[in-house]
Protein backbone atom coordinates (compact mmCIF):
# COMPACT_ATOMS: atom_id res chain seq x y z
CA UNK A 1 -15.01 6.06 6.68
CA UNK A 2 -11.80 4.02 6.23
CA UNK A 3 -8.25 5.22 6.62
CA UNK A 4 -6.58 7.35 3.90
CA UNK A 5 -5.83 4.17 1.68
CA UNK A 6 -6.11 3.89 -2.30
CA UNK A 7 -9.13 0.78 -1.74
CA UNK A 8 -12.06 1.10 -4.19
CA UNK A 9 -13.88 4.36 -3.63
CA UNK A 10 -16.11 5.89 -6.43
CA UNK A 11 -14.95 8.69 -7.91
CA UNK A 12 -14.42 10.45 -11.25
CA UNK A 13 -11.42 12.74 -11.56
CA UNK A 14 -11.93 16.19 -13.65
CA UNK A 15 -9.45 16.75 -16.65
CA UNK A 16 -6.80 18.60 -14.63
CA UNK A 17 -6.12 15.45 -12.63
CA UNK A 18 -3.63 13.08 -13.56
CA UNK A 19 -5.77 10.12 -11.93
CA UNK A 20 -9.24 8.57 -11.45
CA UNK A 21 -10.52 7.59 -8.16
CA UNK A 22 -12.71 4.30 -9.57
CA UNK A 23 -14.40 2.90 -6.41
CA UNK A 24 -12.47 5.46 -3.71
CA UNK A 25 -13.16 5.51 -0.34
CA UNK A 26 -12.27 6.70 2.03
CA UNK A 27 -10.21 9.54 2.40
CA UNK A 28 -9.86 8.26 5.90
CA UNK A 29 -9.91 9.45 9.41
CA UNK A 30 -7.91 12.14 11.77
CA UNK A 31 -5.70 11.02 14.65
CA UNK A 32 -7.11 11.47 17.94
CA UNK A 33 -5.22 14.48 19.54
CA UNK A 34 -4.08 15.92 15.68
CA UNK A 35 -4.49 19.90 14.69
CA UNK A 36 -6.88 21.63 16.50
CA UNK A 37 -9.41 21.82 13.65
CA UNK A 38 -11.79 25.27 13.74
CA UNK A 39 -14.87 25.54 11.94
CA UNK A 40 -17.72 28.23 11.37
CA UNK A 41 -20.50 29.73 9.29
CA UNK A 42 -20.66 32.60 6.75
CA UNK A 43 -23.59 34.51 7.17
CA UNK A 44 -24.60 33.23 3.10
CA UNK A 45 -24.54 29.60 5.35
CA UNK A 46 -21.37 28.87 3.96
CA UNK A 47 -19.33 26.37 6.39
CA UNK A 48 -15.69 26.88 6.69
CA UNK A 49 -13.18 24.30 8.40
CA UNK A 50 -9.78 24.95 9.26
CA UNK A 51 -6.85 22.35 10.10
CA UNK A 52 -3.83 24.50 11.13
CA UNK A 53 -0.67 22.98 10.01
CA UNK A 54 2.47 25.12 9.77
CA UNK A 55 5.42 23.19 8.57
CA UNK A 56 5.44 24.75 5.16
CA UNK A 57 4.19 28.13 3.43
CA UNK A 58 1.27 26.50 1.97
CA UNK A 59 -1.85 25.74 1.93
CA UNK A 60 -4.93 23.34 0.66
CA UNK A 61 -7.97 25.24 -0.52
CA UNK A 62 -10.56 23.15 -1.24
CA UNK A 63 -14.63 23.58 -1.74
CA UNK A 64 -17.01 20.81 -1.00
CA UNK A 65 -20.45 20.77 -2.99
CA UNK A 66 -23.03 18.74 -1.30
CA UNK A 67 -24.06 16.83 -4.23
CA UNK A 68 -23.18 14.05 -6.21
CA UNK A 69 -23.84 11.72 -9.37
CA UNK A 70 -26.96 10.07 -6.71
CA UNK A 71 -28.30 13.51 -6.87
CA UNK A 72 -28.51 13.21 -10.98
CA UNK A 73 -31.85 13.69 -11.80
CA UNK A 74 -34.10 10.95 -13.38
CA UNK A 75 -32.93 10.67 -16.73
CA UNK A 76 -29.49 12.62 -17.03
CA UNK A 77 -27.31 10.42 -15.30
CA UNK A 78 -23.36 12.01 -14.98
CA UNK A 79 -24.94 15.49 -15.01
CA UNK A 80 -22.96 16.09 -11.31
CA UNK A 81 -19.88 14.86 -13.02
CA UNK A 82 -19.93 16.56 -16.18
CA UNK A 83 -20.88 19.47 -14.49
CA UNK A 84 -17.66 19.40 -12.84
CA UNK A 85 -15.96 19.31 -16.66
CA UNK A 86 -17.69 22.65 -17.53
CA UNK A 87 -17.08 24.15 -13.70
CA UNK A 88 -13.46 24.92 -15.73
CA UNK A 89 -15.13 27.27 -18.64
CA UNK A 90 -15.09 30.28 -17.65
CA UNK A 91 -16.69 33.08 -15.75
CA UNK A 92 -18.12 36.61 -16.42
CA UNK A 93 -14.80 37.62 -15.05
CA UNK A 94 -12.61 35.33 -15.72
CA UNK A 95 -12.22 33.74 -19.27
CA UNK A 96 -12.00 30.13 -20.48
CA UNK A 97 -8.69 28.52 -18.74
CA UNK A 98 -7.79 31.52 -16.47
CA UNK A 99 -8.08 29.79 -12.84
CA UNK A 100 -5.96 26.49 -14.34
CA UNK A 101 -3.24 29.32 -15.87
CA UNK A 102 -3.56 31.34 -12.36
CA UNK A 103 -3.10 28.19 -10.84
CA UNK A 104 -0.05 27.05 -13.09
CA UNK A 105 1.76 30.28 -12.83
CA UNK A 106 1.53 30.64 -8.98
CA UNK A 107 3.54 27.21 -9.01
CA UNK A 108 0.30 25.57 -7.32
CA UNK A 109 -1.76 22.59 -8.16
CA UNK A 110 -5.24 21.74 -8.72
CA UNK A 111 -8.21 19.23 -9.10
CA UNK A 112 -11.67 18.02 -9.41
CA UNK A 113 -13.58 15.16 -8.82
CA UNK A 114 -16.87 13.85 -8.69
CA UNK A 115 -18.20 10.77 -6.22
CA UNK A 116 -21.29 9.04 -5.93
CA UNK A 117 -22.38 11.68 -2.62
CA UNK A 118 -20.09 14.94 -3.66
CA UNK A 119 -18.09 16.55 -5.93
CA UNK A 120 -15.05 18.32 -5.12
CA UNK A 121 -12.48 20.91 -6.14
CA UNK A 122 -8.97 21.69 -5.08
CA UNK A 123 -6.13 23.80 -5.15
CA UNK A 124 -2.61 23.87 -2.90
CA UNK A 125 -0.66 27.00 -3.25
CA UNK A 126 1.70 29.02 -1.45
CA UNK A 127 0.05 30.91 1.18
CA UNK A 128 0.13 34.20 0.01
CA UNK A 129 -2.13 33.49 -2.66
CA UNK A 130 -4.84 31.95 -0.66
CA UNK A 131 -7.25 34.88 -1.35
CA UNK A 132 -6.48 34.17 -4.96
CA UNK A 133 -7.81 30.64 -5.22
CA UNK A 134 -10.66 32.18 -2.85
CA UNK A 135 -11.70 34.85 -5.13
CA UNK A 136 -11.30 32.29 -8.26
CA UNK A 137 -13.59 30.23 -6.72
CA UNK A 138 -16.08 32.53 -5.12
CA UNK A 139 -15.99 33.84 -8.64
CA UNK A 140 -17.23 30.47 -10.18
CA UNK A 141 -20.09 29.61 -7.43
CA UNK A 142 -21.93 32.25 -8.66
CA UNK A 143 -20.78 33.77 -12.37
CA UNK A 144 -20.40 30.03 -14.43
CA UNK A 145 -21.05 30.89 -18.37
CA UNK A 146 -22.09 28.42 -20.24
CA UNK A 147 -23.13 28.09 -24.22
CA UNK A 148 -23.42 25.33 -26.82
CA UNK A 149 -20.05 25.93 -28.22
CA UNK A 150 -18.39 25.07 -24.96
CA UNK A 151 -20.57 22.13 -23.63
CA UNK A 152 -20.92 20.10 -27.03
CA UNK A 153 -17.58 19.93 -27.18
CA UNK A 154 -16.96 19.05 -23.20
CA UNK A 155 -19.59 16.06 -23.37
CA UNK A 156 -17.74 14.70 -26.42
CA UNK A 157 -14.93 14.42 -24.13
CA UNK A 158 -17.02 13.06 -21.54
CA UNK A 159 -18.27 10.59 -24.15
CA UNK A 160 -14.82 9.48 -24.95
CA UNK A 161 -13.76 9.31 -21.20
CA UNK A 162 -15.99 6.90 -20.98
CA UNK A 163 -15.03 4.62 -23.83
CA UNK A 164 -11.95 4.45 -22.69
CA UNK A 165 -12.57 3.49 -19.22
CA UNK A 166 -15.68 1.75 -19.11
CA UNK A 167 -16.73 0.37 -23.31
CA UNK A 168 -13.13 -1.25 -23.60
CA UNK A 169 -11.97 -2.06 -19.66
CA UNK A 170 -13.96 -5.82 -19.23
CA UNK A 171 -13.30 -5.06 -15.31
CA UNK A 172 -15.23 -1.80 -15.20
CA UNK A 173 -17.44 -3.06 -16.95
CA UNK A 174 -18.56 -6.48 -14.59
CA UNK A 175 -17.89 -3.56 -11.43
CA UNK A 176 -20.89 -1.41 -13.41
CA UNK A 177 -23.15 -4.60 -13.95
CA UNK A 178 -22.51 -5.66 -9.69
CA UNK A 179 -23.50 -2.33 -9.18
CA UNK A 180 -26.64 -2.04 -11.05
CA UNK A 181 -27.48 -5.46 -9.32
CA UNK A 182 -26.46 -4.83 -6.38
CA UNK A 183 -28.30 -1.69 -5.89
CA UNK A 184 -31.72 -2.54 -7.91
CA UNK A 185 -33.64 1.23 -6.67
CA UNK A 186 -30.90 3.21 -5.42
CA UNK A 187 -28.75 5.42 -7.76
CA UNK A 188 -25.50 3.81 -6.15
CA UNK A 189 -26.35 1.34 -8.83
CA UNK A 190 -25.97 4.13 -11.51
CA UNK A 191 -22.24 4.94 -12.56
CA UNK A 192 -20.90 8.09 -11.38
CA UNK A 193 -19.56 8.78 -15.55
CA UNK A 194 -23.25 8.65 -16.26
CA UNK A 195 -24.72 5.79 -18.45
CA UNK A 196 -23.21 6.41 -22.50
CA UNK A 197 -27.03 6.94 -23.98
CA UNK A 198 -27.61 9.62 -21.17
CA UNK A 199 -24.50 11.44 -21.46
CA UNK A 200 -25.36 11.45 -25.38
CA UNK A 201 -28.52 13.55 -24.40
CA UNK A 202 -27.12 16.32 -21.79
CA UNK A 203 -27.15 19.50 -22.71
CA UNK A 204 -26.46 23.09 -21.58
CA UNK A 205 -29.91 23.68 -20.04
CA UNK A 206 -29.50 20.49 -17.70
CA UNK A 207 -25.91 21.46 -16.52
CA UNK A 208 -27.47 25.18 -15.72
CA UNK A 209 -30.29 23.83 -13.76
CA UNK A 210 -28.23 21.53 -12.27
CA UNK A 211 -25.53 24.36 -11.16
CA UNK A 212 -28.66 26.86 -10.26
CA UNK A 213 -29.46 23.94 -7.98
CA UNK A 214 -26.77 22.67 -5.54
CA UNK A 215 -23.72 25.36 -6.16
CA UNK A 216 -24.67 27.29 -3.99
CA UNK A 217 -22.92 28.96 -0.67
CA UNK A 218 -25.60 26.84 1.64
CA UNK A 219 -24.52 23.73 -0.08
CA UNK A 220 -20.86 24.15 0.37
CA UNK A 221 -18.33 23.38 2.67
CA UNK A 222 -15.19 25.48 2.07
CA UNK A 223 -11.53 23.62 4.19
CA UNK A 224 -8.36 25.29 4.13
CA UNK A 225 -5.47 23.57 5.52
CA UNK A 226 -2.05 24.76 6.05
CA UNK A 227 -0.14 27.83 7.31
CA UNK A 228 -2.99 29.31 8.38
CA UNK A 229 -5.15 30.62 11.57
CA UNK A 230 -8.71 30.57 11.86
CA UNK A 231 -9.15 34.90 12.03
CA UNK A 232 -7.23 34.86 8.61
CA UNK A 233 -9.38 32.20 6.81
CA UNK A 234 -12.60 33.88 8.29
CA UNK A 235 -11.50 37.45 6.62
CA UNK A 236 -10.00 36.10 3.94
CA UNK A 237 -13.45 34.39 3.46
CA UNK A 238 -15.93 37.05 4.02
CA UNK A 239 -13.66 39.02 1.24
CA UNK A 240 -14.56 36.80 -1.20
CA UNK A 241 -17.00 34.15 -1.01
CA UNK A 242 -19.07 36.23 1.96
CA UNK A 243 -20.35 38.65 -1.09
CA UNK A 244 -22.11 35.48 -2.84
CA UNK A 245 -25.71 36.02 -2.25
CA UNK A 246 -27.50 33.38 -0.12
CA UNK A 247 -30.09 31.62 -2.15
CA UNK A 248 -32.07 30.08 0.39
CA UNK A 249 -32.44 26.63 2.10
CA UNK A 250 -29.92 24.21 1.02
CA UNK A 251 -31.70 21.70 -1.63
CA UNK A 252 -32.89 18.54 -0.53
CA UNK A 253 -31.16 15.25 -1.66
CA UNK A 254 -34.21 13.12 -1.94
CA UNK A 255 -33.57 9.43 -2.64
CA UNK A 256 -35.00 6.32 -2.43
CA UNK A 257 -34.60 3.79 -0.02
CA UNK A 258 -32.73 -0.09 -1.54
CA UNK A 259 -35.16 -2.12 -0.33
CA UNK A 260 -34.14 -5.47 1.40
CA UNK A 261 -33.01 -7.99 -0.85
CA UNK A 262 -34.23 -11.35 -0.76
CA UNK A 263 -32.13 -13.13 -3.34
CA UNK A 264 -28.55 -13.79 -4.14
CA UNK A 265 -27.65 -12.65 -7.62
CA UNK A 266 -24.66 -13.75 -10.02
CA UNK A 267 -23.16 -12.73 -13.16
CA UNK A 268 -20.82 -12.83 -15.11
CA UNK A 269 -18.39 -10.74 -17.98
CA UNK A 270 -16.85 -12.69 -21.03
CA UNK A 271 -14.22 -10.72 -23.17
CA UNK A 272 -11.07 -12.23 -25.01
CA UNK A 273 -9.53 -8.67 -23.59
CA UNK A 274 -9.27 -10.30 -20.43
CA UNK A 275 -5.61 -11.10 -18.83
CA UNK A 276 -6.91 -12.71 -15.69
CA UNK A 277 -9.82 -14.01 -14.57
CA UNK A 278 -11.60 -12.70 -11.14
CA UNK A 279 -14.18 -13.44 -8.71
CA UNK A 280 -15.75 -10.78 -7.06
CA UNK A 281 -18.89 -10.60 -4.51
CA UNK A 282 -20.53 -7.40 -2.92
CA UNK A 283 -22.68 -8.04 -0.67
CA UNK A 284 -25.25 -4.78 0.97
CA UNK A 285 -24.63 -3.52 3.87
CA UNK A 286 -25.16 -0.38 6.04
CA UNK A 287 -22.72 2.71 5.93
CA UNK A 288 -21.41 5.15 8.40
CA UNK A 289 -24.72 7.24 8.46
CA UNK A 290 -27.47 4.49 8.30
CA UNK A 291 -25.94 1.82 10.44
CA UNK A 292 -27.02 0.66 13.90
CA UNK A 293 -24.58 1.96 16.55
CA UNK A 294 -21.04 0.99 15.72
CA UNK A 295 -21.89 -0.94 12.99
CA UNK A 296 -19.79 0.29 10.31
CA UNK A 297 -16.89 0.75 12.32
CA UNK A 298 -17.04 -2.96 12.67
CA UNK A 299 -17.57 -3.75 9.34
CA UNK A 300 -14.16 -1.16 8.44
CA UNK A 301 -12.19 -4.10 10.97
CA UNK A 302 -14.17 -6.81 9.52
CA UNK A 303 -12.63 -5.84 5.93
CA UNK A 304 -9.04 -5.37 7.46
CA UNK A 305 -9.39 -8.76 9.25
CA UNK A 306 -10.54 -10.51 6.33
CA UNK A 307 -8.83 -8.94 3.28
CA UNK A 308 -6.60 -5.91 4.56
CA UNK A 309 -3.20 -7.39 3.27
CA UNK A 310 -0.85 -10.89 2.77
CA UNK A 311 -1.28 -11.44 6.87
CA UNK A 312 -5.23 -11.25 6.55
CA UNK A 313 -7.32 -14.38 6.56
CA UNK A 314 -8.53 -14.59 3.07
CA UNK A 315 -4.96 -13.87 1.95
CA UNK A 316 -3.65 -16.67 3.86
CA UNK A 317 -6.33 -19.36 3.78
CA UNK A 318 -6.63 -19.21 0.01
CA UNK A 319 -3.33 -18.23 -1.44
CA UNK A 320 -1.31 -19.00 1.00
CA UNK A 321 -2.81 -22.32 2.78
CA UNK A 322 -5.42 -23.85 0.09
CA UNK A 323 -3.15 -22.30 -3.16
CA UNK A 324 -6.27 -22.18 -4.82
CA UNK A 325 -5.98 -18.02 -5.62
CA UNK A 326 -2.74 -15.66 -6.38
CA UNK A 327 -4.86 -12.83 -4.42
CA UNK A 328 -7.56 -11.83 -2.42
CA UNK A 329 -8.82 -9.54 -0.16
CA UNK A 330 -11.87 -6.97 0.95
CA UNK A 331 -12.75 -3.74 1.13
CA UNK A 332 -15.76 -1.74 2.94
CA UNK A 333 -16.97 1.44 1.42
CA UNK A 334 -18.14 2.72 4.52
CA UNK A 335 -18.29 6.92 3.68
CA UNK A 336 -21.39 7.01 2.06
CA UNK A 337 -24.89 8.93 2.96
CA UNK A 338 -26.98 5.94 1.92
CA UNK A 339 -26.54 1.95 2.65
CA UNK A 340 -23.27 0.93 0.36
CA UNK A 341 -21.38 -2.34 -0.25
CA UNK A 342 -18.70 -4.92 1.35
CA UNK A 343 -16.68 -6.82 -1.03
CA UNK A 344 -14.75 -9.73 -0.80
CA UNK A 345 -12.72 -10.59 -4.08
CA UNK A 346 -9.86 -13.71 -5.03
CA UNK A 347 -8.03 -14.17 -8.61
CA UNK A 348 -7.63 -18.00 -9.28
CA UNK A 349 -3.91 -19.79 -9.34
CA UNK A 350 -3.33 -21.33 -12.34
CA UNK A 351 -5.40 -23.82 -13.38
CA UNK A 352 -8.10 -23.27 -10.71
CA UNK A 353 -11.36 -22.85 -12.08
CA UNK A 354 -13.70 -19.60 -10.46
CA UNK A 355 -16.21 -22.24 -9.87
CA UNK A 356 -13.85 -24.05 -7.49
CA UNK A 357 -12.06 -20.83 -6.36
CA UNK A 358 -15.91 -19.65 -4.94
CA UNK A 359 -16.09 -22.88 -3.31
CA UNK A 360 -12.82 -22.11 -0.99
CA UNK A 361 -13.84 -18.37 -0.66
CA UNK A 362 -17.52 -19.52 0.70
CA UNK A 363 -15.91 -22.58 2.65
CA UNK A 364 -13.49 -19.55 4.19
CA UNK A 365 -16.48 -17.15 4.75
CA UNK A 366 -18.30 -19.59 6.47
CA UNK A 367 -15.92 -20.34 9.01
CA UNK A 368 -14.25 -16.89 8.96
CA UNK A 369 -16.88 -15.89 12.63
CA UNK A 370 -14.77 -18.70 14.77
CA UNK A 371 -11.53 -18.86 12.61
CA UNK A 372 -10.52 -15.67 11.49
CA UNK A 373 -11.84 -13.38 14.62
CA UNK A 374 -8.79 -14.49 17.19
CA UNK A 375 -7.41 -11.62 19.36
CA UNK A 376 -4.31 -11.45 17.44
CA UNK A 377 -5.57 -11.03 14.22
CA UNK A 378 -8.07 -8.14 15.24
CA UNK A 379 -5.24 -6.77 17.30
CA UNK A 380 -3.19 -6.46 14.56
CA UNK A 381 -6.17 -4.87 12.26
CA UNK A 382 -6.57 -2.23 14.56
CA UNK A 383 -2.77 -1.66 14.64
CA UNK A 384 -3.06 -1.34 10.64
CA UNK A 385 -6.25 0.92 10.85
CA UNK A 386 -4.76 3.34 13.19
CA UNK A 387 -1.25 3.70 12.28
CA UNK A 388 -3.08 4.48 8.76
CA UNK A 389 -5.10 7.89 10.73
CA UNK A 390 -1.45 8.86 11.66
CA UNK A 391 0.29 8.53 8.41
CA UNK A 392 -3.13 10.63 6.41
CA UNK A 393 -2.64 13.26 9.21
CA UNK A 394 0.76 14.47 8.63
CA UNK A 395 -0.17 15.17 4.78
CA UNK A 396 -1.83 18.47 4.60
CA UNK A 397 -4.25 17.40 1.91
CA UNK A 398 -5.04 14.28 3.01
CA UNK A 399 -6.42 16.72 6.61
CA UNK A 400 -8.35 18.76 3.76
CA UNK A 401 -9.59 15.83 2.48
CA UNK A 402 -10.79 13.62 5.36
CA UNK A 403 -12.52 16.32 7.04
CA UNK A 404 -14.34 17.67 3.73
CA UNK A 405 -15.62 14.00 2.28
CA UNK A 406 -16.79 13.38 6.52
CA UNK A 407 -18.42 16.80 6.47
CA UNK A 408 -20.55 16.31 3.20
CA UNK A 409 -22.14 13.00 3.69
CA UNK A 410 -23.53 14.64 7.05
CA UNK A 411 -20.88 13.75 9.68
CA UNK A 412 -19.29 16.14 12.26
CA UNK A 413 -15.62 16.68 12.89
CA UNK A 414 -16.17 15.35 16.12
CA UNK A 415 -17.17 11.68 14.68
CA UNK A 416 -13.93 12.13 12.53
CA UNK A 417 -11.50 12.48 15.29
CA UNK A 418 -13.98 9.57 17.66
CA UNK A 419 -13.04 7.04 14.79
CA UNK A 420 -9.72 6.16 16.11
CA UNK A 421 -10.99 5.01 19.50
CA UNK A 422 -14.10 3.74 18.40
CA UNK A 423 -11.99 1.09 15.82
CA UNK A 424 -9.78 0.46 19.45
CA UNK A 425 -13.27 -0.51 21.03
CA UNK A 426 -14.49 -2.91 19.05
CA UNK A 427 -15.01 -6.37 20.53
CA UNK A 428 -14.42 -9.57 18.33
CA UNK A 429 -18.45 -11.02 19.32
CA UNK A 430 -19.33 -7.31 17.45
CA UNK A 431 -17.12 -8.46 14.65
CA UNK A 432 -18.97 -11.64 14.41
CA UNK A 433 -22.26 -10.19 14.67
CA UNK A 434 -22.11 -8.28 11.91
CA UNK A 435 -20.35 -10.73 9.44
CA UNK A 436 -23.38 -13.29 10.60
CA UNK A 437 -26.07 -10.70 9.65
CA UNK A 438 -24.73 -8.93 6.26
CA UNK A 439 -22.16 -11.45 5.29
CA UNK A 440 -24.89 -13.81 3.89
CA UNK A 441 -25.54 -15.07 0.02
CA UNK A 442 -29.88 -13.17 0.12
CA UNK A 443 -27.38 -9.84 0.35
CA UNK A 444 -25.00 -10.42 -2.38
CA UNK A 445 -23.75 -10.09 -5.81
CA UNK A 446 -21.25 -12.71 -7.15
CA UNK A 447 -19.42 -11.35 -10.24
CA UNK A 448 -17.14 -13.50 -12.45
CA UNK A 449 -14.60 -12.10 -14.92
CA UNK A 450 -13.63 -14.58 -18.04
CA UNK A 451 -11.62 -14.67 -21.37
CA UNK A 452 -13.28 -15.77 -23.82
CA UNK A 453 -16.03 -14.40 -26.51
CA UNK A 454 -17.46 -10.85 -25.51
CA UNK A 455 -20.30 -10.87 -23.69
CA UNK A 456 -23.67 -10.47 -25.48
């Protein structure tokens, strides 16, 4: 995982957030030596985590499904994320509305979100009314009512969310098309909205199976952080989501394997929409749970070496040096359960073509292993990466947060609180290594943004 930065992470945000997390990472990582973080199991199979932090009155409630939009089945892509929409419609007990207006009232806040390997929700209220949120969502695991007259109207604004973001943004929609290149088997390559025809055709009995399917206490990972101990959460728990029946072993996430690619592939998106121009390249590379030992954690510096900022080598050889680009930079989306993607990316100065722009970037690439890895520079990185796991661990949320997104792609809070050393360890030959054997054009997917005519 990276540090709790706003790069490119996947991630679709429910209707009670005010934002969408496009490409999010990376929630990021726990100082070494931080809260003394407590975790155990319901006897449904429920896991709980606690991260003690009493500063303020409050708390972060938050419930972790393990499931996400590359759990959609065959056919009904966006299911995971519109199944989050209709996760607000009401219960049995509690009508339409009435955990947002609970919420509201107790002067708390909330949200949702989807990704491409979970889906998430979350609440932060005063800490008296912990067991509230608790029994709210306890309530909802279990008791979601659905009927037509609630989900047509939810996937027409599902439908719309996605015109918005995706059928008029030219940038979303060359980061879909990479994608789908990029990822030619896996459903990484599937956006996390769902494609438009699909959404068209989901329906009430899909979201039902769907729910039936992965909410369940086995499949969920409930953290509270705050002013808190770990006896109270562990009553407070078995009060309310310890009476939701167990329903067996938690469901598989089959999926297939990309296989390895063999080809560099290019394209690019034309619309007179566009303001300025881009290149961008992904190339495929392992993540935190498929790569060879310490692989990913070099290919986190690797991305803060070569794009992490205006001191980074990209930044500086092209805008900087060559003036051939007014940006660029990279990012590694290294939380993910399955083998993910390393981009590189550069908008052109004025009057530089992307043709000639790609030139320079591959020029810089090329001799990035001897040029870019000097002690200094990956000094420095690691300075970035680190002081970034102490600024996410003195926000309460962002604790909730980095230990739920570790915990649901299959990691243990004992890797979270390792990263910080493990980044310290890293050797600059390791850094070279792994540029040499993913950084390479058979891996990648070169995207170029244009004005002009739309795209046929």
């Amino acid at each position: 995982m990276s540090p709790i930065r706003m790069r490119p992470t996947p991630g679709l945000a429910s209707p009670v957030s005010a934002t969408l997390r496009t490409d999010a990472a990376p929630f990021g990582r726990a100082e070494a030596g931080g809260p003394e973080v407590a975790s155990f199991v319901l006897d449904n199979g429920l896991d709980v985590v606690v991260v003690p932090d009493h500063r303020a009155p409050v708390v972060t409630h938050m419930v972790w499904y393990r499931n996400g939009s590359a759990d959609d089945p065959l056919g009904q892509s966006g299911i995971a994320h519109f199944l989050e929409h209709l996760m607000f419609k009401g219960t049995e007990t509690h009508p339409v509305g009435a955990f947002s207006k609970a919420v509201s009232s107790l002067g708390g806040q909330e949200n949702a979100f989807t990704s491409f390997d979970y889906t998430a929700y979350f609440q932060r209220v005063a800490r008296e009314n912990l067991k509230t949120m608790m029994s709210f969502e306890a309530d909802r695991m279990t008791g979601l009512i659905l009927d037509d007259a609630v989900v047509a109207p939810e996937r027409d604004v599902v439908l719309e969310e996605r015109r918005m973001r995706v059928e008029t943004d030219p940038s979303a929609q060359l980061s879909e098309a990479m994608a789908a290149s990029l990822f030619v088997h896996h459903p990484y390559g599937i956006p996390i909205i769902g494609w438009m025809h699909e959404i068209e055709e989901l329906n009430r009995s899909h979201a039902l199976d769907y729910y039936r399917r992965f909410y369940t206490p086995e499949n969920a990972i409930l953290v509270v952080a705050g002013d808190v101990t770990a006896d109270e959460v562990r009553r407070l728990a078995d009060d309310t989501y310890g009476v939701v029946a167990p329903r067996g072993a938690r469901p598989q996430r089959v999926r297939p394997r990309e296989p390895e690619p063999r080809a560099a592939r290019r394209l690019s998106v034309a619309d007179p929409k566009v303001e300025q121009p881009t290149l961008q390249r992904l190339y495929l590379t392992p993540s935190c749970m498929t790569a060879r030992d310490g692989e990913s954690h070099a290919l986190e510096l690797l991305a803060e070496v070569l794009g992490g900022g205006p001191t980074s080598y990209l930044y500086r050889s092209l805008v900087l040096e060559q003036g051939v680009a007014v940006n660029a930079g990279a990012w590694y989306m290294g939380s993910a359960i399955d083998d993910t993607r390393f981009s590189v990316y550069a908008v052109p100065a004025e009057g530089v073509s992307l043709e000639a722009l790609e030139e320079a970037l591959d020029r810089a690439l090329a001799r990035a292993p001897s040029e870019a890895l000097s002690a200094t520079a990956i000094e420095r990185a690691k300075t970035r990466l680190v002081a970034e796991t102490v600024y996410s661990s003195d926000s309460q949320s962002s604790l909730a947060r980095i230990f739920g997104s570790a915990l649901a792609i299959g990691e243990s809070i004992e890797e979270v609180r390792r990263w910080p050393s493990e980044i310290e360890a890293i050797q600059a030959t390791r850094l070279a290594a792994v540029a040499e054997r993913y950084l390479v054009p058979a891996r990648s997917v070169t995207g170029y943004l244009i004005k002009g005519p739309a795209s046929a």
